[in-house]
Protein backbone atom coordinates (compact mmCIF):
# COMPACT_ATOMS: atom_id res chain seq x y z
CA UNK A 1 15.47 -9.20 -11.49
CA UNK A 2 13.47 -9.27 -15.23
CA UNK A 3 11.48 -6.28 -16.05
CA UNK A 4 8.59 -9.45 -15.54
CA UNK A 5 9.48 -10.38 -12.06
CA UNK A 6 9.55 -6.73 -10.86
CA UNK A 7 6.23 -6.36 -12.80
CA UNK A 8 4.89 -9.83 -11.11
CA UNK A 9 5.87 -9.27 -7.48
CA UNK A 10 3.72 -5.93 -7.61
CA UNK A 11 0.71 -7.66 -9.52
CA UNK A 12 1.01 -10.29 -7.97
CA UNK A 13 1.00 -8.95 -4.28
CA UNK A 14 -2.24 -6.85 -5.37
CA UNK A 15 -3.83 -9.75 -6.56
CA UNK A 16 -2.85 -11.82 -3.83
CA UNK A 17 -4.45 -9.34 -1.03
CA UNK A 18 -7.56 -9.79 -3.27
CA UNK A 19 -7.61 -13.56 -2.80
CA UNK A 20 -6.95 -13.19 0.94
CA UNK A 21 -9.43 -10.74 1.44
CA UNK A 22 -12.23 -13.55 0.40
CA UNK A 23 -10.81 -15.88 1.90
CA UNK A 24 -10.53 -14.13 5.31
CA UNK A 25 -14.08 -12.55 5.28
CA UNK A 26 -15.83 -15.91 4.21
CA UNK A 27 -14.11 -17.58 7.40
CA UNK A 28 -15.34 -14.58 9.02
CA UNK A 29 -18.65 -14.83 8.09
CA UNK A 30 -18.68 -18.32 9.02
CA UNK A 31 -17.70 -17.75 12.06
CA UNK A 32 -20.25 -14.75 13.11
CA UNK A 33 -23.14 -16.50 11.60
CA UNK A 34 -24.55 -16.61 15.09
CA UNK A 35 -27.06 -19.72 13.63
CA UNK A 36 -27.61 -17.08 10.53
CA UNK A 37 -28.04 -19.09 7.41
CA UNK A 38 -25.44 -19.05 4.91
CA UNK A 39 -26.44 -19.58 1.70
CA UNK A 40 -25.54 -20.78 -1.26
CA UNK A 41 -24.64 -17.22 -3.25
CA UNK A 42 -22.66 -15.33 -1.62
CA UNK A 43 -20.19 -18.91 -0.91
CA UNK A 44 -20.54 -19.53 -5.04
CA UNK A 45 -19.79 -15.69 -5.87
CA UNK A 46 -16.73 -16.11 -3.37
CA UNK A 47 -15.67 -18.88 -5.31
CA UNK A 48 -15.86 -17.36 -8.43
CA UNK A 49 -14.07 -14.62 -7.61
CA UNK A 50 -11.00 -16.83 -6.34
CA UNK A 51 -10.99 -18.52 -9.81
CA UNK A 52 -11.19 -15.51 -11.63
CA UNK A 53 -8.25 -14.05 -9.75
CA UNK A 54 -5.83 -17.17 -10.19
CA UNK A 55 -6.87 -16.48 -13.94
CA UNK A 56 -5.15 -13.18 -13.65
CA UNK A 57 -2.26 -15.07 -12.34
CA UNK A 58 -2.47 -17.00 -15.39
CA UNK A 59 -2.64 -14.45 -18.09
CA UNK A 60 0.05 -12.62 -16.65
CA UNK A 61 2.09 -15.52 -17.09
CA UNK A 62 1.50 -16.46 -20.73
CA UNK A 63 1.54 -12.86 -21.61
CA UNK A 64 5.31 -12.56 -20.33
CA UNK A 65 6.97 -11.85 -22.92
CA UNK A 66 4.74 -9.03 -24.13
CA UNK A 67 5.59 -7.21 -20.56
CA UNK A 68 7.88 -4.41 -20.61
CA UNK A 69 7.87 -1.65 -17.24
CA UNK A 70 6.39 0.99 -17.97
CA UNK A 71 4.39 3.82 -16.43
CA UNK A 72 1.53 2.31 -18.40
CA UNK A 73 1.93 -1.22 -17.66
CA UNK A 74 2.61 -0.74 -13.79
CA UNK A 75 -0.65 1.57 -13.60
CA UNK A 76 -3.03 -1.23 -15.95
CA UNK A 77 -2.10 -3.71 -13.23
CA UNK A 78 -2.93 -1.70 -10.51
CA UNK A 79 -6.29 -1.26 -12.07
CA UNK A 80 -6.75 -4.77 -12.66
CA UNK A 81 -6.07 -5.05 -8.90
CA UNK A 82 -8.21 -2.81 -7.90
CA UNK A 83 -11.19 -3.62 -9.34
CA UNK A 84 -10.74 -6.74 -7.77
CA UNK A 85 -9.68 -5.89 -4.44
CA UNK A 86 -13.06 -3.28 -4.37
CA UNK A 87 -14.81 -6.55 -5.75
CA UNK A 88 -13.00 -8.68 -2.99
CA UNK A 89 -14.13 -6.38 -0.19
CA UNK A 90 -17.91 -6.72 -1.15
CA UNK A 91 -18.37 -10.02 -1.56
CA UNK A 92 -18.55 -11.12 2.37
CA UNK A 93 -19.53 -8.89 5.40
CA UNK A 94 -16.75 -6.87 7.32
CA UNK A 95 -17.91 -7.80 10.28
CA UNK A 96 -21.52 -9.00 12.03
CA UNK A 97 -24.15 -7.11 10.53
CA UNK A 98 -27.95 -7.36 10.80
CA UNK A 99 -27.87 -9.78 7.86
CA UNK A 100 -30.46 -12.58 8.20
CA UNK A 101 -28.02 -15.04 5.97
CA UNK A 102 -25.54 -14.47 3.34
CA UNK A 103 -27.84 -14.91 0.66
CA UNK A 104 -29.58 -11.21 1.98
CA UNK A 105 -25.86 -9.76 1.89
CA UNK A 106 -25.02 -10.90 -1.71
CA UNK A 107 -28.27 -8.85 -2.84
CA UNK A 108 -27.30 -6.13 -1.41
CA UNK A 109 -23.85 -6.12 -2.55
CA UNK A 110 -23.75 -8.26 -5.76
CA UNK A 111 -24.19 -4.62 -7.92
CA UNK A 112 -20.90 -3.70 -6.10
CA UNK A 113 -19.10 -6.75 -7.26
CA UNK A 114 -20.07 -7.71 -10.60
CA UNK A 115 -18.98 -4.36 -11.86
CA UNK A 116 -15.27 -4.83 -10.67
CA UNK A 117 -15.31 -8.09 -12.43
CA UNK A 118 -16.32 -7.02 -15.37
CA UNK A 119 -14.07 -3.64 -15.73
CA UNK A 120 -11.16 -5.81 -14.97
CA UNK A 121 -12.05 -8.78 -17.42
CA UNK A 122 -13.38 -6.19 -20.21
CA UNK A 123 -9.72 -4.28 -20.10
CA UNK A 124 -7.43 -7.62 -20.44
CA UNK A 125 -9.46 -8.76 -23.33
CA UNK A 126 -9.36 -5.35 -24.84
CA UNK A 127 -6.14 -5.06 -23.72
CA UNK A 128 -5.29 -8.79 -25.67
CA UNK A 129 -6.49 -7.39 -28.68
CA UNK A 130 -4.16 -4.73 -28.93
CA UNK A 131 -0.94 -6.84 -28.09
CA UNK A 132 -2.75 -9.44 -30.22
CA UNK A 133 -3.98 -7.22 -33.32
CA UNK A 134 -7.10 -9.60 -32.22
CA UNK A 135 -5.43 -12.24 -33.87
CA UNK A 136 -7.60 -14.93 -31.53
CA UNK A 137 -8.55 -18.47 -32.77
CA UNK A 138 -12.19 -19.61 -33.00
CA UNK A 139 -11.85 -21.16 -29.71
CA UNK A 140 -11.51 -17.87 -28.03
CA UNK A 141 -14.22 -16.66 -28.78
CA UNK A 142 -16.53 -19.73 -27.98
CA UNK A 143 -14.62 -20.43 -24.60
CA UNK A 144 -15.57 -15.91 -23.93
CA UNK A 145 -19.09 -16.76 -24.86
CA UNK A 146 -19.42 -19.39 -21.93
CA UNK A 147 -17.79 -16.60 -19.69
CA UNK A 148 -19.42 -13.74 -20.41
CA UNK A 149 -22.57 -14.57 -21.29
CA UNK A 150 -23.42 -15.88 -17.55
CA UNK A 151 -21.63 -12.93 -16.07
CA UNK A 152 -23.55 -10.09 -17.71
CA UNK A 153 -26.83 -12.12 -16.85
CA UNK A 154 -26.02 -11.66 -13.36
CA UNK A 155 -26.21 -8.03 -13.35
CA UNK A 156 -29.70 -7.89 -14.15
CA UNK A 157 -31.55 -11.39 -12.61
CA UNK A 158 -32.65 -11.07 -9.34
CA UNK A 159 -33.85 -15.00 -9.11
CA UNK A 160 -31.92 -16.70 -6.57
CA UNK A 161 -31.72 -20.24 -8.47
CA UNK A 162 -31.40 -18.55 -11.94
CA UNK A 163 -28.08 -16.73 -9.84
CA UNK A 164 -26.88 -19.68 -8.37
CA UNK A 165 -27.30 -21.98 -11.79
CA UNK A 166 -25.07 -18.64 -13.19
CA UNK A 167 -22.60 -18.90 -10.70
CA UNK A 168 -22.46 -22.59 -10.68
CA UNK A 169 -21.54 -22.38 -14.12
CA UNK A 170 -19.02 -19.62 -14.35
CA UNK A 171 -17.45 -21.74 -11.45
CA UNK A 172 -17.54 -24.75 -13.73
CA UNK A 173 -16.29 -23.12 -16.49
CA UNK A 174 -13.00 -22.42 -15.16
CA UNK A 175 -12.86 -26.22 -13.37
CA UNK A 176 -13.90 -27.53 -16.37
CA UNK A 177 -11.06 -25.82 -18.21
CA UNK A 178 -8.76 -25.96 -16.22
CA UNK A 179 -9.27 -30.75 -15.65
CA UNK A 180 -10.84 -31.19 -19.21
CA UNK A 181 -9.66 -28.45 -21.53
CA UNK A 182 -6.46 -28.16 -20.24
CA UNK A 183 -6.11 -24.65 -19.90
């Protein structure tokens, strides 16, 4: 086994709990609406945060030869993980709660989310720029602008179409990379 694979199968099996924790809760949620609207943020947010996670998986990849075990490296991934597995356990209820539809739970919890998402996207690019010497092309930094600048407007609108336009797009933007950019 590569210093990589052993590094992977740990990252990976972090990241992957984060994915499944989503995925389980949203089919929970589903199925303890109990005629309880659903909404269309806290299903977008969900969404997002399953992209954003397979982009992990991604940047892991193409940074593999950069990877080396190490104390360090072992303990950055678990961060990375853990900010989104905290973010991953926010997003839907645990279990049937007095919420009136899932659009009530994501304002209550989105300040618990976006956070997570943030830490953990703030420390690969910072984390880029030191393996990197920030030695990014243009095209970098115009692709971050159509990330970042939706996700840091989330933290402070509180306008349930201006949210869902945000997430809409930050859902789009990694569709739209992945089918027209090529990512």
């Amino acid at each position: 086994m590569g210093e990589f694979d052993f590094y992977y199968s740990f990252y990976g099996l972090l990241l992957s709990l984060s994915a499944g924790t989503v995925i389980i809760r949203c089919a929970d949620a589903i199925s303890e609406r109990n005629g309880r609207h659903i909404g269309l943020l806290t299903p977008l947010l969900g969404t997002f945060i399953l992209l954003d996670i397979t982009s992990f998986w991604i940047w892991a990849w193409r940074a593999r030869a950069h990877f080396h075990i190490s104390y360090a490296s072992m303990y950055f991934g678990l961060g990375l993980s853990l900010c989104y597995f905290f973010a991953a356990t926010q997003v839907f209820p645990k279990e049937d709660g007095n919420w009136k539809s899932l659009d009530e739970h994501y304002w209550a919890r989105k300040r618990y989310v976006l956070p997570g998402i943030i830490l953990a996207n703030a420390a690969v690019i910072a984390q880029g720029f030191v393996v990197a010497m920030g030695n990014f092309d243009a095209g970098f930094y115009i692709t971050q602008a159509f990330y970042w600048v939706p996700l840091l407007a989330l933290m402070f609108t509180r306008n349930k179409w201006v949210d869902t336009a945000l997430l809409a797009a930050l859902c789009l933007y990694y569709v739209l990379g992945a089918f027209v950019l090529g990512w």
